[in-house]
PDB file of N, CA and C in Angstrom:
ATOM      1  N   UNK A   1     117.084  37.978 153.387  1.00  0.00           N
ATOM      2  CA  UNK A   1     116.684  36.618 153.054  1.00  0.00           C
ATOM      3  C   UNK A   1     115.668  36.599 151.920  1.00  0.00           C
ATOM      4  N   UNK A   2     115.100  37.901 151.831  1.00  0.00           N
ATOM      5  CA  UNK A   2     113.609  38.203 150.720  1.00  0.00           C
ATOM      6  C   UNK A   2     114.425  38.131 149.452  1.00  0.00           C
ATOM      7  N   UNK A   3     115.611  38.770 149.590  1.00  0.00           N
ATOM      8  CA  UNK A   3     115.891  38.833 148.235  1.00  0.00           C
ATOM      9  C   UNK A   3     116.882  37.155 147.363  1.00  0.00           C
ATOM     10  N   UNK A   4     117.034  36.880 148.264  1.00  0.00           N
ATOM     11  CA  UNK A   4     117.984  35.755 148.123  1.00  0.00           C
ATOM     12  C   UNK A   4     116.954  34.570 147.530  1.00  0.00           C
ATOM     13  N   UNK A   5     115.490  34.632 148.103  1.00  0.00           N
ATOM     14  CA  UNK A   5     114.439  33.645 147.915  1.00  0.00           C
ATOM     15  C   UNK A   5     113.693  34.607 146.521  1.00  0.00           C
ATOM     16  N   UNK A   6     113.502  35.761 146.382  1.00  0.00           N
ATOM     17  CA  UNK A   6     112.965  36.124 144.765  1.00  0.00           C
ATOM     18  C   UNK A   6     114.145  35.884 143.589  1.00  0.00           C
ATOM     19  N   UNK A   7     115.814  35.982 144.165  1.00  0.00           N
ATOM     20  CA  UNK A   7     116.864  35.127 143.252  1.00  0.00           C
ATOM     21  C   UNK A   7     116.409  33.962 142.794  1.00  0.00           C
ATOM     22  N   UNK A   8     116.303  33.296 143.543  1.00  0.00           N
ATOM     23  CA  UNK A   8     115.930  32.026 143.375  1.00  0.00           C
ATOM     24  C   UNK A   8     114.571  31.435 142.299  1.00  0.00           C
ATOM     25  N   UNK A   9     113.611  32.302 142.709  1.00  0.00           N
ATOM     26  CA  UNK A   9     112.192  32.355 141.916  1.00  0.00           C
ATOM     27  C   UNK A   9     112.563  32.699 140.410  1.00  0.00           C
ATOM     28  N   UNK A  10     113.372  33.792 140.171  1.00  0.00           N
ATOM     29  CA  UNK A  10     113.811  34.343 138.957  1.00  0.00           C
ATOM     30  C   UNK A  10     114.243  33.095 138.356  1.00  0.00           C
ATOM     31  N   UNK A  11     115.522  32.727 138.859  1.00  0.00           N
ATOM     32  CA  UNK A  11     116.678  31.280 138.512  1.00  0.00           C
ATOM     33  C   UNK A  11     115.406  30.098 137.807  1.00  0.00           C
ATOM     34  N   UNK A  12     114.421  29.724 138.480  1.00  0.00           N
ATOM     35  CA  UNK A  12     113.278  28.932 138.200  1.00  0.00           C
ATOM     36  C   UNK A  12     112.998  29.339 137.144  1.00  0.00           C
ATOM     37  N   UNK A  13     112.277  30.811 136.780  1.00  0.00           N
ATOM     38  CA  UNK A  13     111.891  31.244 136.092  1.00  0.00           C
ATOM     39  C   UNK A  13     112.240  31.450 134.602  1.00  0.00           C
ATOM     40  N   UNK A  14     113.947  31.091 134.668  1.00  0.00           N
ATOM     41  CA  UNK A  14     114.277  31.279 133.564  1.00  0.00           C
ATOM     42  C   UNK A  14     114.489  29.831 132.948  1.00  0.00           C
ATOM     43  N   UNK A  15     114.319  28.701 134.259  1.00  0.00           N
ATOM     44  CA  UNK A  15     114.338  27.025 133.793  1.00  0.00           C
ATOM     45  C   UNK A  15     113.214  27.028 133.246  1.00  0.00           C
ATOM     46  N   UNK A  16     112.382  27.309 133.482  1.00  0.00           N
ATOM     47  CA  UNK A  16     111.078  27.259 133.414  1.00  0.00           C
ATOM     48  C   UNK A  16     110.908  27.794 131.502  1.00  0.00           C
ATOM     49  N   UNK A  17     111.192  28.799 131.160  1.00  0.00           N
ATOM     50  CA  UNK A  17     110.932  29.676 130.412  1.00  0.00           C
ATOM     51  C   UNK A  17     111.814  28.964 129.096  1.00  0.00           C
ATOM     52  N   UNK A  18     113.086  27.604 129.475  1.00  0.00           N
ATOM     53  CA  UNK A  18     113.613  27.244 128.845  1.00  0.00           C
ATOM     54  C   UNK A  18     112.829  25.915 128.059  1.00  0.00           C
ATOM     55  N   UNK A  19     111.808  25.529 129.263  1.00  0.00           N
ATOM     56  CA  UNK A  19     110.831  24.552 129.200  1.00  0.00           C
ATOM     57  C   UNK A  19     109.602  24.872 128.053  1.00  0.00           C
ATOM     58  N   UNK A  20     109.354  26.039 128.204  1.00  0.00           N
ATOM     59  CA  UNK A  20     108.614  26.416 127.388  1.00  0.00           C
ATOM     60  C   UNK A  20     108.966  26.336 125.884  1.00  0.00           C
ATOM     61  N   UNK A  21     110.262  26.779 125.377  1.00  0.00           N
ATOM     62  CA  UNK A  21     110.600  26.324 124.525  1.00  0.00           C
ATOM     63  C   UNK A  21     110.845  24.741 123.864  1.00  0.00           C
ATOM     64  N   UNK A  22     111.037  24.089 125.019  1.00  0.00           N
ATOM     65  CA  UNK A  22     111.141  22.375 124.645  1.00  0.00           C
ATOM     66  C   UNK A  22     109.293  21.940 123.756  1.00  0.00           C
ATOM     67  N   UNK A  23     108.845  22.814 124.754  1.00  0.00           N
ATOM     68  CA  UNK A  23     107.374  22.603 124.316  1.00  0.00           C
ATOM     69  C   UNK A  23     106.755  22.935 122.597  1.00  0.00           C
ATOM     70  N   UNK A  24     107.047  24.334 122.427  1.00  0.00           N
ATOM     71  CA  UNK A  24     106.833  24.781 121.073  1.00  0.00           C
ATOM     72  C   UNK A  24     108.026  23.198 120.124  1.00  0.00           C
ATOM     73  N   UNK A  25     109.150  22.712 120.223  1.00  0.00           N
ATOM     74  CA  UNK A  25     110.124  22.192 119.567  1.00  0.00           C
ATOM     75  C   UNK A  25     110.093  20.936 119.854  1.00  0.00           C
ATOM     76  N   UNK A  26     109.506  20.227 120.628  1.00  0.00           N
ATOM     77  CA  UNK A  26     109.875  18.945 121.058  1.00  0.00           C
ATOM     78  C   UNK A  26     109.785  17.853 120.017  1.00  0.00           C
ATOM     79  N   UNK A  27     110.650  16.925 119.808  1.00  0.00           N
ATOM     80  CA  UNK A  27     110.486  15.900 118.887  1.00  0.00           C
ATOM     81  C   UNK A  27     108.926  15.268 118.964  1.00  0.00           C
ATOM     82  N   UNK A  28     108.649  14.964 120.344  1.00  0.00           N
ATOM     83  CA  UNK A  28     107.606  14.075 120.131  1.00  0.00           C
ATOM     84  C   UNK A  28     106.624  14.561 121.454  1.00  0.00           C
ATOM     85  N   UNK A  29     105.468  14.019 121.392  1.00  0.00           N
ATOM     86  CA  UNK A  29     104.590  14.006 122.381  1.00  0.00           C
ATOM     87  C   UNK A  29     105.055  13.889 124.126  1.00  0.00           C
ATOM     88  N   UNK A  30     105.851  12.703 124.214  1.00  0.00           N
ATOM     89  CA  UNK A  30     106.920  12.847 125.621  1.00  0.00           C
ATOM     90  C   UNK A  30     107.366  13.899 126.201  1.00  0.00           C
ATOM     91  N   UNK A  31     108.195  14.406 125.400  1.00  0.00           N
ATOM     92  CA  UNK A  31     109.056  15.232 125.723  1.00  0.00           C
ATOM     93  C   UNK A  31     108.001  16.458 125.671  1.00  0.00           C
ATOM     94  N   UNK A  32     107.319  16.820 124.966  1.00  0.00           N
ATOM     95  CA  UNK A  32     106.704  18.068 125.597  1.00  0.00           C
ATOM     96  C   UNK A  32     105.659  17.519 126.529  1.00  0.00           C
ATOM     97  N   UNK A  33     105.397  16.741 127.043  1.00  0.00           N
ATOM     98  CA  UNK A  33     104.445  16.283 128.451  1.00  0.00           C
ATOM     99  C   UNK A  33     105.566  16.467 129.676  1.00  0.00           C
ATOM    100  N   UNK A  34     106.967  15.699 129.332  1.00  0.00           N
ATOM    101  CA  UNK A  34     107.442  16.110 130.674  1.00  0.00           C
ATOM    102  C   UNK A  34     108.070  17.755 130.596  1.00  0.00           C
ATOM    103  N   UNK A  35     108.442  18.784 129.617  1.00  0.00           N
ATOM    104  CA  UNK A  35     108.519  19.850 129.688  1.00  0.00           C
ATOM    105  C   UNK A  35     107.274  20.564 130.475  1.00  0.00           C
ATOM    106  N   UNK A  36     105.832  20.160 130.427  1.00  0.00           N
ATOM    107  CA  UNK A  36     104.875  20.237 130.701  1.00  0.00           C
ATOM    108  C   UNK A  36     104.940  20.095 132.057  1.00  0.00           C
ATOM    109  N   UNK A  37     105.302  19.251 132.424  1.00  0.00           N
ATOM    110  CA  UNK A  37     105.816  18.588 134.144  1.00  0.00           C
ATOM    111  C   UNK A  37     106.483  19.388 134.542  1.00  0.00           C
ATOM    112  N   UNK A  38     107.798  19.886 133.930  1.00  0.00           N
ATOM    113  CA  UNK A  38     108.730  21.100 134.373  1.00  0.00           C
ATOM    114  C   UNK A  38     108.089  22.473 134.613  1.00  0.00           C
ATOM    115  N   UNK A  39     107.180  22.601 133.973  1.00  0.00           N
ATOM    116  CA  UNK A  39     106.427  23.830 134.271  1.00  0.00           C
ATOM    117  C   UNK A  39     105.145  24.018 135.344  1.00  0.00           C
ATOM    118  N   UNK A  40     104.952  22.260 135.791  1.00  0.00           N
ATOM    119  CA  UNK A  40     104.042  22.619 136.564  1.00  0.00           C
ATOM    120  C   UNK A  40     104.816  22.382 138.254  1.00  0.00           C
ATOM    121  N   UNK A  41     105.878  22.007 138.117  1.00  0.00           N
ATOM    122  CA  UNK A  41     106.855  21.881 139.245  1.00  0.00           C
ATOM    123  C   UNK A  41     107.613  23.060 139.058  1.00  0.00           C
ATOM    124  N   UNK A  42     108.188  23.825 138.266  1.00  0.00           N
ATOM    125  CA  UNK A  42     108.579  25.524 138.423  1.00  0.00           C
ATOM    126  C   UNK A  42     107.935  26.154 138.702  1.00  0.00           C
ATOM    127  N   UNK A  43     106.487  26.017 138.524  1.00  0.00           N
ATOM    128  CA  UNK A  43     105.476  27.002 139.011  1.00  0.00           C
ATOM    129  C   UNK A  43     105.550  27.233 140.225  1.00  0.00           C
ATOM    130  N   UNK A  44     105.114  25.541 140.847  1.00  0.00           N
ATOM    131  CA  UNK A  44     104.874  25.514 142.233  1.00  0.00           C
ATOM    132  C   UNK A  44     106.108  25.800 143.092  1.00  0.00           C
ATOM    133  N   UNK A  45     107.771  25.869 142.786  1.00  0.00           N
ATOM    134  CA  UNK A  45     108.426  26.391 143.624  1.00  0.00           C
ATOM    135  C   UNK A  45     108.196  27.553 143.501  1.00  0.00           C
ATOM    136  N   UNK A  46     108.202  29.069 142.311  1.00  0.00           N
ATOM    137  CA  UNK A  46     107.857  29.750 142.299  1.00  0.00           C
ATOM    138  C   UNK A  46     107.224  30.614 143.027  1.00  0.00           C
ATOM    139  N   UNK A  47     105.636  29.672 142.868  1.00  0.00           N
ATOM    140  CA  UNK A  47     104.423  29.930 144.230  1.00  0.00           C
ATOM    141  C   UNK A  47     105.066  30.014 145.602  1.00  0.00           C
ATOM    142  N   UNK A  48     105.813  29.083 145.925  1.00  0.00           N
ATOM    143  CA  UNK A  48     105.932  28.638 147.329  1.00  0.00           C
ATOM    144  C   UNK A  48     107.376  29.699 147.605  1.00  0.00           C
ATOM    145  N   UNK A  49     108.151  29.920 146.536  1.00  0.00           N
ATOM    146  CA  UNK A  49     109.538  30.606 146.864  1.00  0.00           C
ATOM    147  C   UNK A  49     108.979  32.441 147.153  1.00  0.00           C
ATOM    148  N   UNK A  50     107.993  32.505 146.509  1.00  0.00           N
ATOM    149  CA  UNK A  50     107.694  34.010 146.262  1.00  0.00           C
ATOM    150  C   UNK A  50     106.623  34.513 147.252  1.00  0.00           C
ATOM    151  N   UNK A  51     106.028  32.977 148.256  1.00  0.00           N
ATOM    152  CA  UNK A  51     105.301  33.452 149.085  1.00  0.00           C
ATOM    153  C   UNK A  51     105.685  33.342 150.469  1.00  0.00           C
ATOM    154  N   UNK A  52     106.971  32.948 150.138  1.00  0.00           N
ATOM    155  CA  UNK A  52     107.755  32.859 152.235  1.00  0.00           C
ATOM    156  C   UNK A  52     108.230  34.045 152.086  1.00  0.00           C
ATOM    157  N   UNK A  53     108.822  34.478 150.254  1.00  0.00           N
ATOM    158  CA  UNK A  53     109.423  36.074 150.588  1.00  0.00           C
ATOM    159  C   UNK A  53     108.624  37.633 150.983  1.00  0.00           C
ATOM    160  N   UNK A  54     107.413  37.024 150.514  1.00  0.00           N
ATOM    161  CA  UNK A  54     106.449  38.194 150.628  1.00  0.00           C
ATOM    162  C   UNK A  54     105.334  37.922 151.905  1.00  0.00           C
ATOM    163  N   UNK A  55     105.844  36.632 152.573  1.00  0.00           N
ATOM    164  CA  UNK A  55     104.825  36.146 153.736  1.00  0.00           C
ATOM    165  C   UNK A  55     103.535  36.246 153.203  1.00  0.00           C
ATOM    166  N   UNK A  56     103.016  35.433 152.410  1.00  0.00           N
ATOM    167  CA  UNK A  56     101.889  35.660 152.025  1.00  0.00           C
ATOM    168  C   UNK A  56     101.264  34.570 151.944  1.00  0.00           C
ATOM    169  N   UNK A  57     100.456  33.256 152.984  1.00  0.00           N
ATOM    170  CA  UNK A  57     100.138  31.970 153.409  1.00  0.00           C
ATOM    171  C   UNK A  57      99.498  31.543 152.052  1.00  0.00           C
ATOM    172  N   UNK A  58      98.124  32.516 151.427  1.00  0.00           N
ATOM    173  CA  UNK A  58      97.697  32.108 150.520  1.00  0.00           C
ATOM    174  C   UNK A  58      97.814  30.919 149.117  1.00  0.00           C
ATOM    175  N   UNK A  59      99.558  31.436 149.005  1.00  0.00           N
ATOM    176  CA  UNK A  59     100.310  31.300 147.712  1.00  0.00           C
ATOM    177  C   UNK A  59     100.441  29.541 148.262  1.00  0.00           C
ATOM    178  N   UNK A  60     100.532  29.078 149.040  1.00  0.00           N
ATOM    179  CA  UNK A  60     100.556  28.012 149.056  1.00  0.00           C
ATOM    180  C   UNK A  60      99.307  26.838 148.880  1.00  0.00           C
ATOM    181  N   UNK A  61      98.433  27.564 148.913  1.00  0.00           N
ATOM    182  CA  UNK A  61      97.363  27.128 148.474  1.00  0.00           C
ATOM    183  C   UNK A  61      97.164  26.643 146.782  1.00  0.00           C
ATOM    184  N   UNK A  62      97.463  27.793 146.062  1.00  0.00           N
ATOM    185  CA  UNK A  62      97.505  28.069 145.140  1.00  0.00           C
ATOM    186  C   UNK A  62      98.783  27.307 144.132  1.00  0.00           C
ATOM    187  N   UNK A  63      99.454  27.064 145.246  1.00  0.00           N
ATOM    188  CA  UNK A  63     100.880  25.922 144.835  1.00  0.00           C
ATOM    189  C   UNK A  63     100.393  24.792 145.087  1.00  0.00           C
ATOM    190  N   UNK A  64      99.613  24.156 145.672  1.00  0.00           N
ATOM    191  CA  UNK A  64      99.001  22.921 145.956  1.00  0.00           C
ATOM    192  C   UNK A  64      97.946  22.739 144.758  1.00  0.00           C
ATOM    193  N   UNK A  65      97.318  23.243 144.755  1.00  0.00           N
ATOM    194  CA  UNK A  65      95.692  23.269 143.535  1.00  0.00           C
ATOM    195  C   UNK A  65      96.680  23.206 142.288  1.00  0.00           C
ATOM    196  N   UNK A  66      97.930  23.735 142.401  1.00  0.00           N
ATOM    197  CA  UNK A  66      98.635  23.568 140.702  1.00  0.00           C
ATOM    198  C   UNK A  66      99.436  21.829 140.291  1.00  0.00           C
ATOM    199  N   UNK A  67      99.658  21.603 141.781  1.00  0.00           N
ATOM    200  CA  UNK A  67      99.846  20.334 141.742  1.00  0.00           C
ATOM    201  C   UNK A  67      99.322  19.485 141.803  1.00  0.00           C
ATOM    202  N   UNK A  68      98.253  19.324 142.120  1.00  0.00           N
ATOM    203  CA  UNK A  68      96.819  19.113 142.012  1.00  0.00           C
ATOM    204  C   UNK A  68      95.959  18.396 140.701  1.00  0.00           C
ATOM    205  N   UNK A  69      96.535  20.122 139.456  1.00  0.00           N
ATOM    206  CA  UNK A  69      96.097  20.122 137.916  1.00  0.00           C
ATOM    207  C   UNK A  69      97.132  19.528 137.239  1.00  0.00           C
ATOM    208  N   UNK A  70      98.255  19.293 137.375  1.00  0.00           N
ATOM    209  CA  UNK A  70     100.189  18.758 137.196  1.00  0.00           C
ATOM    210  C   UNK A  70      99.749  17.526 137.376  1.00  0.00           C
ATOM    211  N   UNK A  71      99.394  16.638 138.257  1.00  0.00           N
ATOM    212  CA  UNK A  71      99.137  15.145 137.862  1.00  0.00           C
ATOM    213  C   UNK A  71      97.711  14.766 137.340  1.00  0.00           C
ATOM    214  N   UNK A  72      96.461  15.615 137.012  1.00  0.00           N
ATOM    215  CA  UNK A  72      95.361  15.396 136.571  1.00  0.00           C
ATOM    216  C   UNK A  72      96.109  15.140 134.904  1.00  0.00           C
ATOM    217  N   UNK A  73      96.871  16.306 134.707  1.00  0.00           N
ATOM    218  CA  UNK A  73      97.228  16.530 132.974  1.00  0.00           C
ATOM    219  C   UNK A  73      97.902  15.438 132.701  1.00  0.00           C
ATOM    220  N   UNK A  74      98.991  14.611 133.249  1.00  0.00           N
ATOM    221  CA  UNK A  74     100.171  13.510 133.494  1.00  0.00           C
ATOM    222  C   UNK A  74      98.944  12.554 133.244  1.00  0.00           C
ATOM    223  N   UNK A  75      97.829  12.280 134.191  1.00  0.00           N
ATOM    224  CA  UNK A  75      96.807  10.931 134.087  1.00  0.00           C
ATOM    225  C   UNK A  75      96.158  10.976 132.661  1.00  0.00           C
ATOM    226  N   UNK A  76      95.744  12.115 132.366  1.00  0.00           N
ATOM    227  CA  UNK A  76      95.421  12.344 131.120  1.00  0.00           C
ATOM    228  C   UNK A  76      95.798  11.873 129.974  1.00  0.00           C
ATOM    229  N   UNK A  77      97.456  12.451 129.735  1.00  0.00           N
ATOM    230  CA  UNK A  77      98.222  12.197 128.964  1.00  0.00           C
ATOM    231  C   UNK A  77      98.805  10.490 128.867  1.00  0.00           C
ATOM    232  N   UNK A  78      98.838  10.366 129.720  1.00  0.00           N
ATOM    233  CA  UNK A  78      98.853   8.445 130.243  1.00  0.00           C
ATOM    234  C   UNK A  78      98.008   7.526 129.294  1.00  0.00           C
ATOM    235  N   UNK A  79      96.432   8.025 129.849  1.00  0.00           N
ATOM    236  CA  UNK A  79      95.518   7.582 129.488  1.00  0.00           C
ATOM    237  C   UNK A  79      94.914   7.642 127.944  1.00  0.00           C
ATOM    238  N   UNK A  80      95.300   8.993 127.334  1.00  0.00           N
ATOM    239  CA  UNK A  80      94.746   9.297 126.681  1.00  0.00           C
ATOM    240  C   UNK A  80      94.855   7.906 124.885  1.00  0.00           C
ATOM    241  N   UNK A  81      94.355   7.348 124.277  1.00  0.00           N
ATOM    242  CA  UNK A  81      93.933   6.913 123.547  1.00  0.00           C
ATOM    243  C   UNK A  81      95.161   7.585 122.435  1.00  0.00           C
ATOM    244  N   UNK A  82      95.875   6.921 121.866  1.00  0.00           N
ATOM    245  CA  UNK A  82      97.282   7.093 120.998  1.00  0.00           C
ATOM    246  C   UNK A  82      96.605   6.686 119.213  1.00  0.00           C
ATOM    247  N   UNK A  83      96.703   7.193 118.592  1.00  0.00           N
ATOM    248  CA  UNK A  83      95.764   7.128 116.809  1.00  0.00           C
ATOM    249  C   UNK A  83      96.408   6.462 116.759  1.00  0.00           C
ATOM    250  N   UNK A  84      98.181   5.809 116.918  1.00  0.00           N
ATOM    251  CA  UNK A  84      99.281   4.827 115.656  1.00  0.00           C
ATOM    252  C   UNK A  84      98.980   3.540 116.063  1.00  0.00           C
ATOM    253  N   UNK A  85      98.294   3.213 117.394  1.00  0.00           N
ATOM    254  CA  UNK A  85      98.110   2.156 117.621  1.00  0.00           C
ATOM    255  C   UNK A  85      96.668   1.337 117.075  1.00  0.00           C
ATOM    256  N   UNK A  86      95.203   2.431 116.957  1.00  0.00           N
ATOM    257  CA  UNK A  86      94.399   1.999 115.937  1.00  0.00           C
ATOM    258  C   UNK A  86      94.617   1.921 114.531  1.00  0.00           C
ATOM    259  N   UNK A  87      95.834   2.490 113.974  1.00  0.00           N
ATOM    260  CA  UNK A  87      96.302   2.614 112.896  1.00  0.00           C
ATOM    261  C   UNK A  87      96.617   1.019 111.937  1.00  0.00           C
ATOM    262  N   UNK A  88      96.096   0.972 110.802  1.00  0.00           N
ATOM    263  CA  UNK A  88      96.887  -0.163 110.354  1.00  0.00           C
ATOM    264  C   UNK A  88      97.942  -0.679 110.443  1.00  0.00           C
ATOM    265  N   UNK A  89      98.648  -1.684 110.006  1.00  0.00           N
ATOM    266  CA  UNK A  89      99.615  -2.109 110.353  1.00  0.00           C
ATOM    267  C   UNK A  89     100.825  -0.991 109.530  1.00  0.00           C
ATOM    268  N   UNK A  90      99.987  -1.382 107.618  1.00  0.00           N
ATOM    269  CA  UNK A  90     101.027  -0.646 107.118  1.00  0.00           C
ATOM    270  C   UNK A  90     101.278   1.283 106.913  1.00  0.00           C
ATOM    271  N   UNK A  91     100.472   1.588 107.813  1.00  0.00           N
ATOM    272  CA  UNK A  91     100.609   2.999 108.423  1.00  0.00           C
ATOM    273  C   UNK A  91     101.092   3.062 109.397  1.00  0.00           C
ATOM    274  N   UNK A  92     101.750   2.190 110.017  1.00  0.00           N
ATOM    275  CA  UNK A  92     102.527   2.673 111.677  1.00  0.00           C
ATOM    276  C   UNK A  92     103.774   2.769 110.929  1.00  0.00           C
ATOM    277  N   UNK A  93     104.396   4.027 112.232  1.00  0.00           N
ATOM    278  CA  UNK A  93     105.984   4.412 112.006  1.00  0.00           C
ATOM    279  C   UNK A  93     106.827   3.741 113.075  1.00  0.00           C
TER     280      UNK A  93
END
């Protein structure tokens, strides 16, 4: 069953790793925030897939506190103050 659940972690790992690339490439600010999202929800199955295989209670801790920092960054990014909108009129795109 250990190995069937670190399959799985890998499988993530390589969604995950595809995410990363959206990030370096993304058209716009969006799209690398929710790639951003993808990585903080791959993590946490990750955490949680790699710690029922190795029985290790901790890791779930550590999957929680990441989800935790995953919607602090999301409120952030929400919130955060956008330049095109203080921008003049005839400088917006």
């Amino acid at each position: 069953m250990s190995e069937f659940l670190l399959g799985a972690a890998v499988f993530i790992l390589v969604a995950v790793a595809l995410g990363l690339l959206r990030i370096l490439r993304g058209p716009g600010p969006a799209d690398r925030m929710m790639a951003v999202q993808l990585l903080g929800t791959g993590g946490i199955a990750v955490l949680l897939l790699v710690g029922v295989a190795i029985a290790e209670p901790a890791t779930v801790d550590v999957a929680l506190t990441l989800a935790l920092l995953a919607v602090f960054a999301t409120c952030a990014f929400v919130t955060a103050p956008d330049a095109s909108r203080n921008a003049p009129p005839e400088d917006r795109q």
